[in-house]
C-alpha atoms as a PDB file:
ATOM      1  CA  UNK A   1     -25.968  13.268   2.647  1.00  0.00           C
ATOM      2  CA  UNK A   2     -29.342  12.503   4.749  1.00  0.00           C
ATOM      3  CA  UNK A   3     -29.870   9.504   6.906  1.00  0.00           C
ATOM      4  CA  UNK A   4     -30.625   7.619   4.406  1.00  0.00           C
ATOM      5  CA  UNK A   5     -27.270   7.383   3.215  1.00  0.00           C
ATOM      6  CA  UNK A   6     -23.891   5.602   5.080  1.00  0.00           C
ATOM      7  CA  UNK A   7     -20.276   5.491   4.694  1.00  0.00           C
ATOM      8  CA  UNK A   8     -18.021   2.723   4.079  1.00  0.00           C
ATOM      9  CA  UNK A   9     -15.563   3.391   1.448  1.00  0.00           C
ATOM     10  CA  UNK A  10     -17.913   5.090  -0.763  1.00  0.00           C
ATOM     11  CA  UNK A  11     -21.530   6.412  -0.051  1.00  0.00           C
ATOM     12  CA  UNK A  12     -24.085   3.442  -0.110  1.00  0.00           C
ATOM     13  CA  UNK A  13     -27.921   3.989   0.478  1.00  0.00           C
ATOM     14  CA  UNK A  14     -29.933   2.138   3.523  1.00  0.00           C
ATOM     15  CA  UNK A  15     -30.510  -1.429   2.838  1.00  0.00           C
ATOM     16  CA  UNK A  16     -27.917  -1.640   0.145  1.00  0.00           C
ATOM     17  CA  UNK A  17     -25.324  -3.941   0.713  1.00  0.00           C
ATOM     18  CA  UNK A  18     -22.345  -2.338   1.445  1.00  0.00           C
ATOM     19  CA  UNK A  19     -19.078  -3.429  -0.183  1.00  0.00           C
ATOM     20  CA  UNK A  20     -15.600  -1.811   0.397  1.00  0.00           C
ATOM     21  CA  UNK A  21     -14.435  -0.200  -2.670  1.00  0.00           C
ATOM     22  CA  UNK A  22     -10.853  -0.941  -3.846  1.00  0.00           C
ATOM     23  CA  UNK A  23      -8.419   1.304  -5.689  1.00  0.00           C
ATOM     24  CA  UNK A  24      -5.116  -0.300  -6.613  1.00  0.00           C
ATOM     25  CA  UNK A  25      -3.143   3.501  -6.968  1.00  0.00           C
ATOM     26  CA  UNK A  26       0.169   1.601  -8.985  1.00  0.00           C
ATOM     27  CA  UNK A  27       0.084  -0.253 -12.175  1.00  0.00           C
ATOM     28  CA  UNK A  28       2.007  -0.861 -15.113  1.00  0.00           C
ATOM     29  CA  UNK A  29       0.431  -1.014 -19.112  1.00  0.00           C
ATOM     30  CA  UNK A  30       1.184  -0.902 -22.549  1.00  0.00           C
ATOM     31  CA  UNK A  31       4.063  -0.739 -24.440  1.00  0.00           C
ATOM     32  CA  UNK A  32       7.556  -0.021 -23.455  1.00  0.00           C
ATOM     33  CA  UNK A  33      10.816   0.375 -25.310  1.00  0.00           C
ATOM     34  CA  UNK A  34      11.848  -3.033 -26.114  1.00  0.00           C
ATOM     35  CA  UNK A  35       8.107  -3.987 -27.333  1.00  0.00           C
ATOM     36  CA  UNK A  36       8.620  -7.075 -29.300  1.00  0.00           C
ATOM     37  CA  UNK A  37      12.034  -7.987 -28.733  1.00  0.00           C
ATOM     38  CA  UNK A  38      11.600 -11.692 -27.162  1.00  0.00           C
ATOM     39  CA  UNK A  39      14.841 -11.225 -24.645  1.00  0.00           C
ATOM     40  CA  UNK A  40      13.909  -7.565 -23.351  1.00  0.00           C
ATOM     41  CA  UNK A  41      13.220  -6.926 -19.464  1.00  0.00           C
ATOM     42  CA  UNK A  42       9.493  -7.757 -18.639  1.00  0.00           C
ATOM     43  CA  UNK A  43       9.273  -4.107 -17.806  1.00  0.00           C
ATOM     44  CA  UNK A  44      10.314  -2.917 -21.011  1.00  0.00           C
ATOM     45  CA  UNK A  45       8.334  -4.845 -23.476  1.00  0.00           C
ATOM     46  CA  UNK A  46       4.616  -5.322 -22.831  1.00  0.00           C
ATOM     47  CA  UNK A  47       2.154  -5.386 -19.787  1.00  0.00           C
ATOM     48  CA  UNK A  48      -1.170  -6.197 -21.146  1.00  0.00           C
ATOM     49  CA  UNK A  49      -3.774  -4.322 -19.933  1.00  0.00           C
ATOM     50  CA  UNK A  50      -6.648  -7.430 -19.991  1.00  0.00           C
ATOM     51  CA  UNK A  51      -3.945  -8.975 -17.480  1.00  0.00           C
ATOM     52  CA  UNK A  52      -4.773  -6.692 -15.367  1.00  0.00           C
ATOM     53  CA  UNK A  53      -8.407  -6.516 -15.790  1.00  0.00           C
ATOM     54  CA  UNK A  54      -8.819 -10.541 -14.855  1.00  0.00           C
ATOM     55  CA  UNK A  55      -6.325 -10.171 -11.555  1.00  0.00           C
ATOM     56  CA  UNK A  56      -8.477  -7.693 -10.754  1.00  0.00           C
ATOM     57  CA  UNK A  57     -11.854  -9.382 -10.595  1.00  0.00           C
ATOM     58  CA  UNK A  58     -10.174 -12.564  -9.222  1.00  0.00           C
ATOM     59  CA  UNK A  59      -8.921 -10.075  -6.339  1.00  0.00           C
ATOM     60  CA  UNK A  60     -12.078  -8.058  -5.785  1.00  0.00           C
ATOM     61  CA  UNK A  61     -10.191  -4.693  -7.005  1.00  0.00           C
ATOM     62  CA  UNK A  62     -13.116  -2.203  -8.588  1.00  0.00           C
ATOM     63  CA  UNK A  63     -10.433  -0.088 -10.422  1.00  0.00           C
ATOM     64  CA  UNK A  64      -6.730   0.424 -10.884  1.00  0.00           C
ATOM     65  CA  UNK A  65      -4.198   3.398 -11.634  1.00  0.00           C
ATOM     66  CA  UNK A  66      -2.230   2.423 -14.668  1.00  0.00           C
ATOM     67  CA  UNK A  67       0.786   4.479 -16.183  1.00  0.00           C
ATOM     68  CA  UNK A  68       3.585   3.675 -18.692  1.00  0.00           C
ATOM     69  CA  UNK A  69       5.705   0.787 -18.455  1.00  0.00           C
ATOM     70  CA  UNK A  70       9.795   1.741 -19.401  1.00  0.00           C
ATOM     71  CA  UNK A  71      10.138   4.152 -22.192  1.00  0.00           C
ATOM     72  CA  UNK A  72      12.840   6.667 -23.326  1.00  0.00           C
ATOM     73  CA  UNK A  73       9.495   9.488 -23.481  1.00  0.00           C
ATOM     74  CA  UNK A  74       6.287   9.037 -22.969  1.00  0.00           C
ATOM     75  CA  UNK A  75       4.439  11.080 -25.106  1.00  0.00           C
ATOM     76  CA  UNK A  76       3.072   7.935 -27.263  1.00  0.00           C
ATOM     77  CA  UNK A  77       2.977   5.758 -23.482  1.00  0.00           C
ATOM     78  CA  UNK A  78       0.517   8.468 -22.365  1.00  0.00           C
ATOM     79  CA  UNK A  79      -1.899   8.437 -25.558  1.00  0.00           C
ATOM     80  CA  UNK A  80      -1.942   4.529 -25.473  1.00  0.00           C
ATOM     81  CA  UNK A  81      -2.933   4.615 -21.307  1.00  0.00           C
ATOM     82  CA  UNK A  82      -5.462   7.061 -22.274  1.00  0.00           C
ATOM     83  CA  UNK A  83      -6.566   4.537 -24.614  1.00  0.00           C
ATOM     84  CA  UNK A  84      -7.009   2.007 -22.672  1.00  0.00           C
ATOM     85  CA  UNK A  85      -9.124   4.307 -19.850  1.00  0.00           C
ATOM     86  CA  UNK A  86     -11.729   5.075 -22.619  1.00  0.00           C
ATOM     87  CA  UNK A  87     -11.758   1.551 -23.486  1.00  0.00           C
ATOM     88  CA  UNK A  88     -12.406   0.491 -19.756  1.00  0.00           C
ATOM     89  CA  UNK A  89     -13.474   3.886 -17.864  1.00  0.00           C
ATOM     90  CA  UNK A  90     -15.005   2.065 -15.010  1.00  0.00           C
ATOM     91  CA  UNK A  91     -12.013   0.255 -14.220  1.00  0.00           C
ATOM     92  CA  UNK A  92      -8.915   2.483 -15.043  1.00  0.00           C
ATOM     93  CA  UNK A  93      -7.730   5.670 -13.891  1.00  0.00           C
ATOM     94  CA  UNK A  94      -4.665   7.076 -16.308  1.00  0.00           C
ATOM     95  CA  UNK A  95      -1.918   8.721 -14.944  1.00  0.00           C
ATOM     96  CA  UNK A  96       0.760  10.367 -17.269  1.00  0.00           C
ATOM     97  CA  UNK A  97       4.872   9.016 -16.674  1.00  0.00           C
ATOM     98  CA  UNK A  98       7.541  11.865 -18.016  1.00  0.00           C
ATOM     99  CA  UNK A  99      11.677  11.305 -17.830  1.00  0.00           C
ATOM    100  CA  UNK A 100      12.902  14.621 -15.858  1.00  0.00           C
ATOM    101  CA  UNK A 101      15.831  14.072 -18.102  1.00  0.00           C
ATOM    102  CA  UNK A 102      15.058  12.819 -21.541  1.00  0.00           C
ATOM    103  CA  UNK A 103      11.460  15.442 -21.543  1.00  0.00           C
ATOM    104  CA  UNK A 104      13.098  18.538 -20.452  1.00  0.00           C
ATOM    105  CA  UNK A 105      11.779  21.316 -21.219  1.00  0.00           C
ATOM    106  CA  UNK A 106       8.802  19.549 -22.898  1.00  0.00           C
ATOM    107  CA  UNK A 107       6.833  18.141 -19.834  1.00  0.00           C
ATOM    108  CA  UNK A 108       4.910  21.367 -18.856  1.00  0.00           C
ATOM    109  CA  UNK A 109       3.091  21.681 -22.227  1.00  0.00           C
ATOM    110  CA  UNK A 110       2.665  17.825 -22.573  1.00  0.00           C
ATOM    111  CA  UNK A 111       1.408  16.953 -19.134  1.00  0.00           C
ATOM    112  CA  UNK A 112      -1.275  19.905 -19.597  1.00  0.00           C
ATOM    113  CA  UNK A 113      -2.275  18.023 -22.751  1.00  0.00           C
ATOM    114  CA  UNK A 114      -2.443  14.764 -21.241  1.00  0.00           C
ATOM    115  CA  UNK A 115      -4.399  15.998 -18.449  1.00  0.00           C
ATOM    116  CA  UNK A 116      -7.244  18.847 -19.577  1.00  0.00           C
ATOM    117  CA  UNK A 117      -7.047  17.010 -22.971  1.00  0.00           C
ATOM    118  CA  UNK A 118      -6.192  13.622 -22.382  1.00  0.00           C
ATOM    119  CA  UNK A 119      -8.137  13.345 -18.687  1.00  0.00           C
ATOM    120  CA  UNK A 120      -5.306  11.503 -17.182  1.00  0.00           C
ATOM    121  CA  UNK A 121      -5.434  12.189 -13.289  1.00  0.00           C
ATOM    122  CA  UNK A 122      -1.881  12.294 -12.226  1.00  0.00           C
ATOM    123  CA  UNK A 123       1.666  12.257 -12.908  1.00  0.00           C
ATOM    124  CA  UNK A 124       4.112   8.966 -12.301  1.00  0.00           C
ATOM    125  CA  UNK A 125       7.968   9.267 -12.545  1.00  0.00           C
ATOM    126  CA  UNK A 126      11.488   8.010 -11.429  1.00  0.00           C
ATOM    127  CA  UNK A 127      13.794   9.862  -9.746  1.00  0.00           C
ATOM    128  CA  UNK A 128      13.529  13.272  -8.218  1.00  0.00           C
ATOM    129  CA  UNK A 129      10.347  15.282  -9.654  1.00  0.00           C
ATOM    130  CA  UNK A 130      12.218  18.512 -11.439  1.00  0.00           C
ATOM    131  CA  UNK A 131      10.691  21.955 -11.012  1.00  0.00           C
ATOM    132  CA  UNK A 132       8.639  21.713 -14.151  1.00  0.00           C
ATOM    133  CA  UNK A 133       7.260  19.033 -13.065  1.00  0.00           C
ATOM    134  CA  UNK A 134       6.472  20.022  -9.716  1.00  0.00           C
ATOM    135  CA  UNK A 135       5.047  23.198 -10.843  1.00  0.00           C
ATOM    136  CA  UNK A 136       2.758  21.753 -13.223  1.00  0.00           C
ATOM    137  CA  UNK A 137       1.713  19.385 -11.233  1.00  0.00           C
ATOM    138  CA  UNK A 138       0.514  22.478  -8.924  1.00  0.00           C
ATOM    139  CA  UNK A 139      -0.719  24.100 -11.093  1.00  0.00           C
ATOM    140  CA  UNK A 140      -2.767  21.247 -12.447  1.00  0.00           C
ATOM    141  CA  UNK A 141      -3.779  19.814  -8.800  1.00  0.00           C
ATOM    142  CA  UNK A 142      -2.901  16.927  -9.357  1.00  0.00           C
ATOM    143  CA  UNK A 143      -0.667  14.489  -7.258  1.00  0.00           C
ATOM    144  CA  UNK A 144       2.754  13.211  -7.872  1.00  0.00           C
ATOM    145  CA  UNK A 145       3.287   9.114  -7.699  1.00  0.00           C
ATOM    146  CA  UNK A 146       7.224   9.288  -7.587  1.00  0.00           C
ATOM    147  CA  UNK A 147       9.813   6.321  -7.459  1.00  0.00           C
ATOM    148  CA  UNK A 148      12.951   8.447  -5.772  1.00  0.00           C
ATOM    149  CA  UNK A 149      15.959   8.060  -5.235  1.00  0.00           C
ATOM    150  CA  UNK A 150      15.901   8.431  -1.980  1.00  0.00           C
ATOM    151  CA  UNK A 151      13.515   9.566   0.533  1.00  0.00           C
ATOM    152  CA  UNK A 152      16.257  12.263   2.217  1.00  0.00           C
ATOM    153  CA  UNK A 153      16.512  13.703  -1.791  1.00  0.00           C
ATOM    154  CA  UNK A 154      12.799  13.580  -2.141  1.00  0.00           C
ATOM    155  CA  UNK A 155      11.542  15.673   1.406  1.00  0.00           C
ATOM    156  CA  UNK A 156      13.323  18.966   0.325  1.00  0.00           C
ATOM    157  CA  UNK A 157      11.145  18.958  -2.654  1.00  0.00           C
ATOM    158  CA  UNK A 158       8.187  17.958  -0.625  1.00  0.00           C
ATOM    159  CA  UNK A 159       8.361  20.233   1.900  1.00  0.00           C
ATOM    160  CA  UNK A 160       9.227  23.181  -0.624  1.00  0.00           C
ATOM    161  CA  UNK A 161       5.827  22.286  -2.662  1.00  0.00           C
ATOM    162  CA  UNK A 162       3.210  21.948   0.299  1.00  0.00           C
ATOM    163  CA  UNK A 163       0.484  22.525  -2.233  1.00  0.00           C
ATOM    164  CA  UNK A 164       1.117  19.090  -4.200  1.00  0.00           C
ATOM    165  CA  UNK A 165       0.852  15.562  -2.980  1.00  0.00           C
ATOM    166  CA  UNK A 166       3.361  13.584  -3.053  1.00  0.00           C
ATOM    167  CA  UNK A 167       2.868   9.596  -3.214  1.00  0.00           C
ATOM    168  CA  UNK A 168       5.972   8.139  -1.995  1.00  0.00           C
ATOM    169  CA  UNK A 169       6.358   4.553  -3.888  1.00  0.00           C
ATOM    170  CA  UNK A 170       6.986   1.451  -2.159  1.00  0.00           C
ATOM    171  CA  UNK A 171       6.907   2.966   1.616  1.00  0.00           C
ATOM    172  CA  UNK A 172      10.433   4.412   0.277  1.00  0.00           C
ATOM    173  CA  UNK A 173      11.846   1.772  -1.516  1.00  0.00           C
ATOM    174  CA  UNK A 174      11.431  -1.037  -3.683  1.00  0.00           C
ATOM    175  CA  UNK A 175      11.122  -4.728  -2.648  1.00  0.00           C
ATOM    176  CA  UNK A 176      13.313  -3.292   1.156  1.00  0.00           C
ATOM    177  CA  UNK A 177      16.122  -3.801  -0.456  1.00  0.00           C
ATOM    178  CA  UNK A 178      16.871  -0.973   1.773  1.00  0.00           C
ATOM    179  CA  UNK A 179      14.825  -1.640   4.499  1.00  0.00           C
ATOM    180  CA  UNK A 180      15.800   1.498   6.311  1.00  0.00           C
ATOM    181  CA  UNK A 181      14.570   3.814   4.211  1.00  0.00           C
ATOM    182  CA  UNK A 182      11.017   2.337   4.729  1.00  0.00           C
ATOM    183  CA  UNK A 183      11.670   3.844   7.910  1.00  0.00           C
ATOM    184  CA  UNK A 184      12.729   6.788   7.015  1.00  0.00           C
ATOM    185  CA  UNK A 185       9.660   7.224   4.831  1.00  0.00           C
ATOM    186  CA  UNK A 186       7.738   6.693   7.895  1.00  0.00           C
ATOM    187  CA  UNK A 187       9.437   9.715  10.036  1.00  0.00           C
ATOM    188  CA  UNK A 188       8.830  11.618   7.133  1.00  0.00           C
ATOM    189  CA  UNK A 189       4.854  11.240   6.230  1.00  0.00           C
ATOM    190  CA  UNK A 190       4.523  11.813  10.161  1.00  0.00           C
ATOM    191  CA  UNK A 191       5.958  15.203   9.931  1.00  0.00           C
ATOM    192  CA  UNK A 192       4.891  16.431   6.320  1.00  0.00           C
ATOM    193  CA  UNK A 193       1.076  17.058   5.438  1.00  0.00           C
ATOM    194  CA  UNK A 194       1.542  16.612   1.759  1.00  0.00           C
ATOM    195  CA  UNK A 195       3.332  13.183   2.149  1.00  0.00           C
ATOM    196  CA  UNK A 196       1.868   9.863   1.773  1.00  0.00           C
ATOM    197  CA  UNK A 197       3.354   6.462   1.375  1.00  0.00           C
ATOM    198  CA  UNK A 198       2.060   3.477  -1.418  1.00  0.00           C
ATOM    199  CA  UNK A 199       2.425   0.467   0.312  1.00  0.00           C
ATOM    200  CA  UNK A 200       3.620  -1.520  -2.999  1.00  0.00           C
ATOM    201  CA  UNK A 201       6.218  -4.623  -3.207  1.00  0.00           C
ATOM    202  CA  UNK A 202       7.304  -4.456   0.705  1.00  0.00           C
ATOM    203  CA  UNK A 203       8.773  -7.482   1.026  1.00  0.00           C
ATOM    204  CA  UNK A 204       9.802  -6.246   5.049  1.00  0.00           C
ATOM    205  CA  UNK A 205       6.331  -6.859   6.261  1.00  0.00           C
ATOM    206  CA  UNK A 206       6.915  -5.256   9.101  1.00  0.00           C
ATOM    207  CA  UNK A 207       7.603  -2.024   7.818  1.00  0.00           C
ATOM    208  CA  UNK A 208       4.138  -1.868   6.597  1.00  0.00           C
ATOM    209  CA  UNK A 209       2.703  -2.816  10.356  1.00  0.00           C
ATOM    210  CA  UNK A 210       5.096  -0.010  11.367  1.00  0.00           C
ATOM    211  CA  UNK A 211       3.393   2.552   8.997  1.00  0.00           C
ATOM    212  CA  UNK A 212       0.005   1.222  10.087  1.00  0.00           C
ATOM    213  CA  UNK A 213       0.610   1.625  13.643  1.00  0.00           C
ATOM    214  CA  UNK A 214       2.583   4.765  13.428  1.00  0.00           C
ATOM    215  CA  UNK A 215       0.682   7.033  11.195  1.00  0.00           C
ATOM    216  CA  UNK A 216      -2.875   7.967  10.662  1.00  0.00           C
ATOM    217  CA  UNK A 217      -5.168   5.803   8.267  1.00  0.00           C
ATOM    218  CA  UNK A 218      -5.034   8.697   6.156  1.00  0.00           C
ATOM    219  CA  UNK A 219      -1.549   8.686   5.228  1.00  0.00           C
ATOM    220  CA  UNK A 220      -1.520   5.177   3.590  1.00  0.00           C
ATOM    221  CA  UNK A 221      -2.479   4.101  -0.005  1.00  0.00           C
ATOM    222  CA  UNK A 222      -2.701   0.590  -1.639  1.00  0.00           C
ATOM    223  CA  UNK A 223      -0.660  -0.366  -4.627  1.00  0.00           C
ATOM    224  CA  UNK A 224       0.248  -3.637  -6.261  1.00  0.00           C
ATOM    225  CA  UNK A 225       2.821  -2.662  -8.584  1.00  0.00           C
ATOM    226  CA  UNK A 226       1.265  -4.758 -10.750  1.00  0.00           C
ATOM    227  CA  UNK A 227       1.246  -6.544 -13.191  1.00  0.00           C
ATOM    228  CA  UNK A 228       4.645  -8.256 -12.646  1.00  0.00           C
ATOM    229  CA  UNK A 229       3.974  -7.880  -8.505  1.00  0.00           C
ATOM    230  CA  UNK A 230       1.141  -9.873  -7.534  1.00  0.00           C
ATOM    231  CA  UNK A 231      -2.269  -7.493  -6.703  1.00  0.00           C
ATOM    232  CA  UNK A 232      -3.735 -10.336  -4.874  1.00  0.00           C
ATOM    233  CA  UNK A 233      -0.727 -10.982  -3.020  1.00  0.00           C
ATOM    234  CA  UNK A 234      -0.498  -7.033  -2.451  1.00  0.00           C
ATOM    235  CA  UNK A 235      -4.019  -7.002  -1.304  1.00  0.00           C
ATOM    236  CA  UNK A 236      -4.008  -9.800   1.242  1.00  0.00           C
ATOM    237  CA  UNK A 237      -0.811  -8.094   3.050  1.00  0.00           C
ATOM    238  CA  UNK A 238      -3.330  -5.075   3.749  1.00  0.00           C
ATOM    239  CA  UNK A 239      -5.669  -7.730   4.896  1.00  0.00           C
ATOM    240  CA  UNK A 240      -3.059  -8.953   7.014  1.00  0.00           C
ATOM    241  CA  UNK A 241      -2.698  -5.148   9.027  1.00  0.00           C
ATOM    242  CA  UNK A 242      -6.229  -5.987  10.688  1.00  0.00           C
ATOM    243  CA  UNK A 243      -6.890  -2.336  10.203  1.00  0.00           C
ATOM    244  CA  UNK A 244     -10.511  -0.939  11.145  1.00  0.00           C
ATOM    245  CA  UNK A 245     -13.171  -0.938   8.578  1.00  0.00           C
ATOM    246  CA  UNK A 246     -13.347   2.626   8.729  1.00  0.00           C
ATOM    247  CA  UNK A 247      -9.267   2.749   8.222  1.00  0.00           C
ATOM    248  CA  UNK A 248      -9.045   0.314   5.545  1.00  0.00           C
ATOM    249  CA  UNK A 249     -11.854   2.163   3.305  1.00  0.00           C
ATOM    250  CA  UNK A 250      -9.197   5.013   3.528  1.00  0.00           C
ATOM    251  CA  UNK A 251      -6.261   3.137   2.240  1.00  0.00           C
ATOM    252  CA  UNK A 252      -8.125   0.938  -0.104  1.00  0.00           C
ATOM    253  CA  UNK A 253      -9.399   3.948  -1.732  1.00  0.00           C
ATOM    254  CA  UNK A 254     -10.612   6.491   0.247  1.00  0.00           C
ATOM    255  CA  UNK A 255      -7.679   8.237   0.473  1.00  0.00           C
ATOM    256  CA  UNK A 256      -6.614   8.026  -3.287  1.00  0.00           C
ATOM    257  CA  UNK A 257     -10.167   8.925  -4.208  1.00  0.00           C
ATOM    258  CA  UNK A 258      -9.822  12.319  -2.220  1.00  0.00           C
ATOM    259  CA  UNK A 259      -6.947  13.444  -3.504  1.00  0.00           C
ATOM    260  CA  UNK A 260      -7.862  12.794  -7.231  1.00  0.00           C
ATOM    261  CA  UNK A 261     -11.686  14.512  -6.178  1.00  0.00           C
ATOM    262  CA  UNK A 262     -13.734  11.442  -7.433  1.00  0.00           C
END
């Protein structure tokens, strides 16, 4: 890059200021299936993407990952993120969300769409990622943000796929409602390559000073969860880790940014 040029979360000339740049990796938008209905689940009606946008600037985050909300399919979910990413490119990253279940059979040709056509970055799901999914998603290179079941049901798949990254959700589990398998989450990104943890809606703040201590700046990414889980509130627990500048670029973006090659 020259000497005239420095690194600190992204590449800044001499005599620039230089500002850390912040990727929230997990967010919610759009529509979901009970859009409209006044009683439905917060997650299955609407997330509104200019939400979003003002948490962000009140937090200091440069851009976020956003992905469907609750839907039966996500064919129409997808369109509407991608949307909202041409509306507000330097601010969203789109990643697709599929149903292993519901899309059978349909998810190879539609996540090729939504990503050479679409120019969504990744794929987001619940549950355990099915074959088609997992080889599309190699041979798209693109990562897989996945929600499991469990983080014993997810490693097989893991460490059968060692060409895909896999972003574990949560450090393993949503909220630690079962705190232990944050830890297993942590055994398991120390001995696979291709496994990395979001450090979403950990309520156990230990667990994420665990993580921090235990595995390599690299292996960490920041996500809010948001909207309905606070980004600011997400952000400051990262804050929190006292983590060296160089180390928190990485898992306030650095590390997200390398393995979407932007």
């Amino acid at each position: 890059m020259g000497s005239a040029l420095a690194w600190n979360g992204r590449w800044v000339r001499a005599g620039e200021r230089a500002r850390l740049r912040i990727i929230d990796a997990h967010c919610h938008a759009g529509k979901g299936l009970n859009y409209g209905k006044p009683d439905g689940d917060p997650w299955t009606t609407y997330n509104d993407p200019e939400w979003t946008l003002r948490r962000m600037k009140e937090a200091g985050i440069d851009r976020t990952i956003i992905f469907p909300i609750n839907n039966t399919s996500y064919q129409e979910a997808n369109v509407e993120i991608a949307g909202y990413v041409r509306r507000w490119p330097e601010k969203f990253i789109g990643f697709a969300k599929h149903d292993a279940k519901t899309e059978a059979g349909k998810i190879r040709d539609l996540l090729r769409h939504e990503i050479r056509d679409l120019g969504l970055k990744g794929l987001k799901l619940h549950g355990q990622p099915s074959p088609e999914m997992v080889e599309t998603a190699a041979e798209l290179r693109i990562p897989i943000l996945v929600h499991p079941d469990t983080v014993d049901k997810l490693v097989p798949i893991v460490e059968s796929n060692p060409g895909v990254a896999f972003i574990l959700t949560h450090l393993g589990n949503f909220a630690s409602h079962e705190y232990r398998e944050h830890i297993r989450a942590i055994e398991e990104a120390k001995r696979l390559p291709n496994l990395y943890l979001d450090t979403s809606s950990v309520v156990f703040v230990q667990y994420l000073e665990q993580a921090a201590r235990e595995l390599p700046a690299t292996k960490l990414i920041f996500g809010s969860d948001g909207p309905l889980v606070d980004a600011r509130v997400e952000l400051y627990k990262i804050r929190l880790l006292k983590l060296p500048a160089d180390s928190e670029a990485l898992v306030l973006g650095g590390n997200i940014r390398r393995l979407l090659g932007i």
